[in-house]
Protein backbone atom coordinates (compact mmCIF):
# COMPACT_ATOMS: atom_id res chain seq x y z
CA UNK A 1 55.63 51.40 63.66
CA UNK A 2 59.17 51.55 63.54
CA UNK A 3 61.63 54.03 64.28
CA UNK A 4 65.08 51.64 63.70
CA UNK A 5 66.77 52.24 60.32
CA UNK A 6 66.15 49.12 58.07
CA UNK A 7 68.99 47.28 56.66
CA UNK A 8 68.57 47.12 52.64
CA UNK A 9 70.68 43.88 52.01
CA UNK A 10 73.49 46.08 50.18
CA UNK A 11 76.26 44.64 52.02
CA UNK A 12 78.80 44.89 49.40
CA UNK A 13 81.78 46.85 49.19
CA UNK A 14 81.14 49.75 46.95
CA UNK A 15 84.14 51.12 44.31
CA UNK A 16 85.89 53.96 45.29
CA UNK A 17 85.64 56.97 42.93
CA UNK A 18 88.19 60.24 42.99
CA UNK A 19 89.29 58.74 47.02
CA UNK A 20 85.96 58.53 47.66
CA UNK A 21 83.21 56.11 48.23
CA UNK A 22 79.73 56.53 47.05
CA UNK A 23 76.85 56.92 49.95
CA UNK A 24 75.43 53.47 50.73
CA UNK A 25 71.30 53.25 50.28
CA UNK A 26 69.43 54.16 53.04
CA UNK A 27 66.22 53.15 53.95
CA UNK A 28 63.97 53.67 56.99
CA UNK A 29 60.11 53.29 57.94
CA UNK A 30 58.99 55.69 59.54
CA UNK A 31 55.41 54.48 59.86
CA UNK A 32 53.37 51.64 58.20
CA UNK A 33 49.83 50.96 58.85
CA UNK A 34 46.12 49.49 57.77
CA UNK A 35 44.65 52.02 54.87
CA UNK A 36 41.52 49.60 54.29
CA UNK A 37 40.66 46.49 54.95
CA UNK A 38 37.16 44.09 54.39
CA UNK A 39 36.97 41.06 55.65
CA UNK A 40 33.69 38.90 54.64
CA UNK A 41 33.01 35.46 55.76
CA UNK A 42 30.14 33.78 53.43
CA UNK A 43 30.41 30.19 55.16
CA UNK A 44 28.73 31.64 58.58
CA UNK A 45 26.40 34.43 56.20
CA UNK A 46 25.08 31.36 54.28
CA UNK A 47 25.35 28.44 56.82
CA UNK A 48 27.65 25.27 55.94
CA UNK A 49 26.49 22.33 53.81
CA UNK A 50 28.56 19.23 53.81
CA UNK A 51 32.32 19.13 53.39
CA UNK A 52 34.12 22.00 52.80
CA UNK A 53 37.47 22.05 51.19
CA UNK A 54 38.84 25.45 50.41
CA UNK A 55 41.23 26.54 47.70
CA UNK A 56 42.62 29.87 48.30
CA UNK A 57 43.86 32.53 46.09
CA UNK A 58 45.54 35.45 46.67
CA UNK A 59 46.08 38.47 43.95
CA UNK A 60 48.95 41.21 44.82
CA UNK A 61 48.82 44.72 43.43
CA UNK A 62 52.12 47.34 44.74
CA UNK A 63 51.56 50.93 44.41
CA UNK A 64 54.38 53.60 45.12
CA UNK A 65 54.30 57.50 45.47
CA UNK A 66 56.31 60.48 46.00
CA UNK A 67 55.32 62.50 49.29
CA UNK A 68 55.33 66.18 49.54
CA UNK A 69 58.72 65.80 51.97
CA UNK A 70 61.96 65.11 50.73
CA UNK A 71 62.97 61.86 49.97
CA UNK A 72 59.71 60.23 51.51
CA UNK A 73 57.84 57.42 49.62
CA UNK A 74 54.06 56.09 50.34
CA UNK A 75 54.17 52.43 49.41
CA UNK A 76 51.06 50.58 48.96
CA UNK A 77 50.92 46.66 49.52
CA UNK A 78 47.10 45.60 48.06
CA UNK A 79 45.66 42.06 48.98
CA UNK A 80 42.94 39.88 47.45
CA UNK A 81 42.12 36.85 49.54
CA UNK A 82 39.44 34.76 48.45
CA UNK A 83 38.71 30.84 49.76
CA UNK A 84 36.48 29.20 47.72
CA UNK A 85 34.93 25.48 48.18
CA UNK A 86 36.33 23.33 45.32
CA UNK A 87 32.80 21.31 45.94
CA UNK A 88 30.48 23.79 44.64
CA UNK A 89 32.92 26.96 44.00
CA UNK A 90 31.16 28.83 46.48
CA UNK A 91 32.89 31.47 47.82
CA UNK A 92 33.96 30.98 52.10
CA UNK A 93 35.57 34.17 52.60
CA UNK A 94 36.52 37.55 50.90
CA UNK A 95 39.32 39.50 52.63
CA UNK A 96 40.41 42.56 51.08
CA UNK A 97 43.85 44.26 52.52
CA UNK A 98 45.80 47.63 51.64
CA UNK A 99 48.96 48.05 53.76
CA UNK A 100 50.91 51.13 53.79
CA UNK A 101 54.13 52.38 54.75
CA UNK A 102 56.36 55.33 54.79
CA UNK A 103 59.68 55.30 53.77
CA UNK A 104 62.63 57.81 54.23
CA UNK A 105 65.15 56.95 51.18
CA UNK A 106 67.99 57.94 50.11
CA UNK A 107 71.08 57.64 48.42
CA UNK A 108 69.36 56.00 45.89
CA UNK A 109 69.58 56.65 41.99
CA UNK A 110 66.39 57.76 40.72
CA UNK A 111 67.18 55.38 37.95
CA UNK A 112 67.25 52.57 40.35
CA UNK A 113 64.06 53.86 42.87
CA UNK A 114 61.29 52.40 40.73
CA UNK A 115 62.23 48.88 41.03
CA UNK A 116 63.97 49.75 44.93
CA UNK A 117 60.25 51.14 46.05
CA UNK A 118 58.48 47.99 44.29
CA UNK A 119 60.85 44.93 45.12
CA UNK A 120 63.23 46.35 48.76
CA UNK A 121 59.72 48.61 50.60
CA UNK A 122 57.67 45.69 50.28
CA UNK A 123 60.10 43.13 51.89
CA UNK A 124 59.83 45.02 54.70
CA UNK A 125 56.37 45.51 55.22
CA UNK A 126 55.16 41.90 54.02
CA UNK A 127 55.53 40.19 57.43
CA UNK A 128 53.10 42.56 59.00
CA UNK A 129 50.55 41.63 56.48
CA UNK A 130 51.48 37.90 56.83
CA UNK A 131 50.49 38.58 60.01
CA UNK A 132 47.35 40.76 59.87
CA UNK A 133 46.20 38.47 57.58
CA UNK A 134 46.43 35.11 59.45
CA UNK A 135 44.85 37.29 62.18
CA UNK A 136 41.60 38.29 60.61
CA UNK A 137 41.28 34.61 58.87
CA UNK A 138 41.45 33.04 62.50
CA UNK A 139 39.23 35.95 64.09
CA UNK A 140 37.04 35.57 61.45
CA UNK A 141 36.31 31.68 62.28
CA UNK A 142 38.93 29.90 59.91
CA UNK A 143 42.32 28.40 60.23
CA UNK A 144 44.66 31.37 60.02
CA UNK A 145 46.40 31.69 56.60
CA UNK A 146 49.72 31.55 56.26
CA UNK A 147 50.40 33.28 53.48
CA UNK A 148 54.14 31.90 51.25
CA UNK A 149 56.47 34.46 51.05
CA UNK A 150 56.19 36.39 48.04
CA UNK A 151 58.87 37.67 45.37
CA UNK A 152 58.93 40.78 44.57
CA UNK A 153 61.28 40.55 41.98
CA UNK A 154 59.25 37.90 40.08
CA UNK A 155 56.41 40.38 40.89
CA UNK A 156 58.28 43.28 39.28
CA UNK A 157 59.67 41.49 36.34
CA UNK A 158 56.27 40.23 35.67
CA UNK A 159 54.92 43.63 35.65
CA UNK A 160 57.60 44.66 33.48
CA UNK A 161 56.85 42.69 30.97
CA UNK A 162 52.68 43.30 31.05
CA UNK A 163 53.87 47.02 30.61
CA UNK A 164 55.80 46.36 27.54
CA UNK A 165 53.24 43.80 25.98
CA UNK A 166 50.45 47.04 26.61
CA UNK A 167 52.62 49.78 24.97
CA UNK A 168 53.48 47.16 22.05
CA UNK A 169 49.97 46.23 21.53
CA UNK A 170 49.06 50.15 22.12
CA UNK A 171 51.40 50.86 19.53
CA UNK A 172 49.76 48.66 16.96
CA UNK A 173 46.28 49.97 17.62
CA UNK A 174 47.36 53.12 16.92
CA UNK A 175 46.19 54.91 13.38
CA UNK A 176 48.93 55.68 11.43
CA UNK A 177 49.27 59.30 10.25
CA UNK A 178 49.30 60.62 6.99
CA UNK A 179 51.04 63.27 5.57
């Protein structure tokens, strides 16, 4: 957990309005932890047969709510890690992951708090998870995983974009009325 204000990255100098300058973003965690997590390693469940050569992929789902407090956010970080042999495509391990935090925000335009909850919270809370996760591979009896950094904004744009492609197709499916 941490009690330290986080710095957003919004260093720059913001316009001055009426002889006054607009409050900068604020962000702090004021707690982040493990909601669930599964780990299951099929290699030492099934025994190992010849050479094993994994190829690991990793899905990424964000989730973001309002809490019942003032200007607190729930963010929700949820992992898919699954190594499978290329020989065979038999599955080596399963690790399943949802990190949370809590954030105190503010100062933020609620116009601008969708994408700062899905792209700024989970900056801050991905190195934990790096972390938990090259944990539980190595505990678990593999080389720990390393996991890239991920962008969020590629993340959020890409979500974006699924969104619009649903409502469009949604919009096509629907019957059209008559009068």
């Amino acid at each position: 957990m941490s009690d330290t204000p986080a710095d957003t990255g919004t260093d720059a100098q913001q316009p001055q309005t009426n002889g006054s300058a607009p409050a900068a973003p604020k962000m702090q965690v004021l707690a982040q932890y493990i909601r669930d997590m599964s780990f299951e390693n099929m290699l030492a469940q099934k025994g190992a047969q010849g050479d094993v050569k994994p190829d690991v992929q990793i899905q990424v789902n964000l989730d973001a709510k309002k809490r019942n407090v003032e200007n607190q956010f729930e963010v929700i970080l949820k992992f898919r890690v699954e190594s499978k042999n290329k020989e065979g495509d038999s599955t080596l391990f399963l690790l399943e992951l949802e990190y949370a935090g809590i954030f105190q925000i503010e100062n933020v335009p609620n116009e601008q708090m969708h994408p700062f909850l899905l792209i700024e919270c989970p900056r801050m809370l991905f190195p934990y998870v790096r972390r938990i996760v090259g944990d539980v591979t190595r505990d678990g009896g593999f080389p720990p995983l390393n996991m890239e950094n991920i962008d969020f904004v590629q993340l959020y744009r890409q979500d974006l974009v699924r969104r619009s492609k649903a409502k469009a197709a949604e919009a096509q499916d629907a019957p059209v009325g008559t009068a």
